[in-house]
N, C-alpha and C. Protein backbone atom coordinates (compact mmCIF):
# COMPACT_ATOMS: atom_id res chain seq x y z
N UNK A 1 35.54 -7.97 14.01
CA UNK A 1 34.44 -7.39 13.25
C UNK A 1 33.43 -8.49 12.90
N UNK A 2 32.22 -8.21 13.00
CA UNK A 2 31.10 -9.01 12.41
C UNK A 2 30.60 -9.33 11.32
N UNK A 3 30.53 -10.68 10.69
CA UNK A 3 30.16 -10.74 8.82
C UNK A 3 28.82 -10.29 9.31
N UNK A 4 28.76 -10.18 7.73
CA UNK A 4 27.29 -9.80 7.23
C UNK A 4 26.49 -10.73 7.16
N UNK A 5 25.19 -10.48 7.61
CA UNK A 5 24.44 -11.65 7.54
C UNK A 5 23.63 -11.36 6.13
N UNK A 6 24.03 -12.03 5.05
CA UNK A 6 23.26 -12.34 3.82
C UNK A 6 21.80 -12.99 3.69
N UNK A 7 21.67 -13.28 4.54
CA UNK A 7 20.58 -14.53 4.43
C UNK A 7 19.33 -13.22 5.14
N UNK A 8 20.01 -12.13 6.31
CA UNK A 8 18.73 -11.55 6.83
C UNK A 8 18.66 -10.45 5.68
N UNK A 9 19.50 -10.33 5.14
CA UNK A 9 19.12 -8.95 4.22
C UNK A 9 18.29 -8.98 3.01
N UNK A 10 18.75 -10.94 2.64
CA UNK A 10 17.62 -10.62 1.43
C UNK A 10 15.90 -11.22 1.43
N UNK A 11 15.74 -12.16 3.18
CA UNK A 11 14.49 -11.95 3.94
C UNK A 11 14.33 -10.99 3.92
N UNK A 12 14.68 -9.68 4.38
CA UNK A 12 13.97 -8.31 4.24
C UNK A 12 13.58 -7.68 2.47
N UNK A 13 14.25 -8.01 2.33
CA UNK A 13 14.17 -7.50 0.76
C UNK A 13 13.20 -8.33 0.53
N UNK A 14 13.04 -9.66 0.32
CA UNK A 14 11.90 -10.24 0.04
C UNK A 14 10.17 -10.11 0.46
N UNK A 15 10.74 -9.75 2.03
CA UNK A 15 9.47 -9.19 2.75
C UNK A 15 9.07 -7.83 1.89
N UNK A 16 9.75 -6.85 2.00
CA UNK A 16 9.32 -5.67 1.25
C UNK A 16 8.89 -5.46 -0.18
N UNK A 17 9.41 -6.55 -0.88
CA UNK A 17 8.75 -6.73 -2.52
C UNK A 17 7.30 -7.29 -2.04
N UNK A 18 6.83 -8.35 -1.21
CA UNK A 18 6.09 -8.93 -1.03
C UNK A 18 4.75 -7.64 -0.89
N UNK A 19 5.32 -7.24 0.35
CA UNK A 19 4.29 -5.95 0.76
C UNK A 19 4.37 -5.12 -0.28
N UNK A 20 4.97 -4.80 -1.22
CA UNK A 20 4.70 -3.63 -2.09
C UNK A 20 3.93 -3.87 -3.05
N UNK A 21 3.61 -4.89 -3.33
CA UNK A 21 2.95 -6.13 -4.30
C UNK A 21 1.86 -6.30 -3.75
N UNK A 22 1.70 -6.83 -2.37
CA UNK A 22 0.47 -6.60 -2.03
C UNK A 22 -0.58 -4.84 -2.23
N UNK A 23 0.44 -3.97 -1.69
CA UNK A 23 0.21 -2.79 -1.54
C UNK A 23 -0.81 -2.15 -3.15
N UNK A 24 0.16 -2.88 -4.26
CA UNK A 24 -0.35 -2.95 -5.28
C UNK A 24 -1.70 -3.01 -5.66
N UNK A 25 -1.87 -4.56 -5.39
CA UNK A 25 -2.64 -5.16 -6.25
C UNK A 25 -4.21 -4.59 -5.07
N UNK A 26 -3.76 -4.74 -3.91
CA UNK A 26 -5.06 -3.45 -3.23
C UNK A 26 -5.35 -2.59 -3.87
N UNK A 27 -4.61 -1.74 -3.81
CA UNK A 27 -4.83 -0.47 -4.30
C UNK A 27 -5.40 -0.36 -5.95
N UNK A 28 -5.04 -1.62 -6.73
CA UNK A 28 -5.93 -1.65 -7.76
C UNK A 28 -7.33 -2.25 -7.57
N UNK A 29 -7.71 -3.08 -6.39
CA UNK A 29 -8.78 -3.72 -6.46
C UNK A 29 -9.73 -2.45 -5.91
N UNK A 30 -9.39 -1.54 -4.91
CA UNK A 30 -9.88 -0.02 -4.74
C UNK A 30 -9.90 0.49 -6.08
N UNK A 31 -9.53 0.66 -6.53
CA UNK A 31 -9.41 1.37 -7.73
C UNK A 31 -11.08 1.05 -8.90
N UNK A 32 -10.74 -0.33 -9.19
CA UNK A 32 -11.57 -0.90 -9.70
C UNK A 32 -12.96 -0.79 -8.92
N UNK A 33 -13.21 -0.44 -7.67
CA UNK A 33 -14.50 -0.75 -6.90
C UNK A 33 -14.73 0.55 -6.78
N UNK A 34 -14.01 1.15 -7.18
CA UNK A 34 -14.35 2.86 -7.01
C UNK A 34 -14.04 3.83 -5.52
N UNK A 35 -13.39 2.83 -5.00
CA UNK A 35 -12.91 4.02 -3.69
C UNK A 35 -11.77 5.09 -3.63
N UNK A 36 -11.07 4.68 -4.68
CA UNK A 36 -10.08 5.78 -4.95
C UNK A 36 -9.90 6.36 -6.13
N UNK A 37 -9.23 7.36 -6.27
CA UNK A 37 -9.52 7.95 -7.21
C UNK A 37 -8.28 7.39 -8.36
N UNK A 38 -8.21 7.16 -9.26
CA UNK A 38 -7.55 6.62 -10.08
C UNK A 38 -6.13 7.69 -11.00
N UNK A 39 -6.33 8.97 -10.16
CA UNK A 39 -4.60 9.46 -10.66
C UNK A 39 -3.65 9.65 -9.77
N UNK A 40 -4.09 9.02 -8.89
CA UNK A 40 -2.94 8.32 -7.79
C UNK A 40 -2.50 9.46 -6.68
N UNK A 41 -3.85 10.66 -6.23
CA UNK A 41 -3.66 11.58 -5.45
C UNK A 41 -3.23 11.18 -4.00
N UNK A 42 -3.32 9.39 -3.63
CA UNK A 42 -3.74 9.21 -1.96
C UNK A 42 -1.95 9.26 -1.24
N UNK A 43 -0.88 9.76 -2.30
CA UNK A 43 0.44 9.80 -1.36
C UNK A 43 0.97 8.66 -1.90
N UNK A 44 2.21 8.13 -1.31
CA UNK A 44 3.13 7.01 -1.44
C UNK A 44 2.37 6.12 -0.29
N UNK A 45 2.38 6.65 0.75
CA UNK A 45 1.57 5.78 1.98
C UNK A 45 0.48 5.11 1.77
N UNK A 46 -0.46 6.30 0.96
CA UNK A 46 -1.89 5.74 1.33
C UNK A 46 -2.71 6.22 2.61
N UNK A 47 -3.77 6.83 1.88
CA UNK A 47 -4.44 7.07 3.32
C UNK A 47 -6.17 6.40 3.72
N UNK A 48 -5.60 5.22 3.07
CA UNK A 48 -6.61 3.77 3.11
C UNK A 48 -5.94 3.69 4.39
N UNK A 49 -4.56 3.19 4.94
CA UNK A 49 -4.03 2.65 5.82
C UNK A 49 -4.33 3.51 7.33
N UNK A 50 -4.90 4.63 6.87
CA UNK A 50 -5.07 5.11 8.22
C UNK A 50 -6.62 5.34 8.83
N UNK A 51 -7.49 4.72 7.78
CA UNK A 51 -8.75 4.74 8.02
C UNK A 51 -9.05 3.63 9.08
N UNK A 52 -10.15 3.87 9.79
CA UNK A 52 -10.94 2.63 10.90
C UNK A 52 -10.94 2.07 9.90
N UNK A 53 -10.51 0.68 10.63
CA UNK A 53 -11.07 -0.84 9.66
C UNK A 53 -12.74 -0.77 9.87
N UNK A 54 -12.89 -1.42 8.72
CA UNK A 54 -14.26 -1.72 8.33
C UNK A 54 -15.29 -0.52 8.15
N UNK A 55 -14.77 0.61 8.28
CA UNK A 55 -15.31 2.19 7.66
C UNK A 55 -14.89 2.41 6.38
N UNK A 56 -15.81 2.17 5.57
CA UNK A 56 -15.53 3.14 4.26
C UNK A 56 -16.11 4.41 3.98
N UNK A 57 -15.09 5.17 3.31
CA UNK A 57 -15.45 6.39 3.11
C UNK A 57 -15.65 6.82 1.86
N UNK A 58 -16.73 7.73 1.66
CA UNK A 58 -17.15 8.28 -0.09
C UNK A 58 -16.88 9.35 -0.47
N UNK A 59 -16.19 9.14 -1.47
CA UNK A 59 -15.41 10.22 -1.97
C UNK A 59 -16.31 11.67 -2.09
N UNK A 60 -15.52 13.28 -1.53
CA UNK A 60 -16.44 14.35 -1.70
C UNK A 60 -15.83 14.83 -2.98
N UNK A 61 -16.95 15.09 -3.94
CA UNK A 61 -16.93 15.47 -5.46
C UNK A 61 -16.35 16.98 -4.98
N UNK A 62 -15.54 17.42 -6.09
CA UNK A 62 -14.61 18.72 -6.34
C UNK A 62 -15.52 19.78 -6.71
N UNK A 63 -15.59 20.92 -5.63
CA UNK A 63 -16.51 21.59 -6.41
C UNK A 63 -16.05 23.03 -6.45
């Protein structure tokens, strides 16, 4: 049987705090600049991540 490799599991874990942190602090700097809407409608994903880079899009008011 094969040990566990300790050392890759908590590189991953570390990678994924990293990105979620990043994921964060984006999503507040959007926030603050006004591209999203601030009660947190865009999903767990995000649907920043699926936009063309370097296209921004303006929000359509609720009517």
């Amino acid at each position: 049987m094969a040990t566990p490799n300790y050392g890759f599991e908590k590189r991953q874990k570390e990678l994924a705090k990293k990105r979620k942190k990043e994921d964060k602090l984006k999503a507040k700097s959007d926030r603050k600049s006004g591209l999203l809407p601030e009660d947190g409608s865009e999903g767990e994903e995000g649907e920043a991540d699926n936009a063309t880079p370097g296209v921004t899009e303006t929000p359509t008011p609720a009517a």
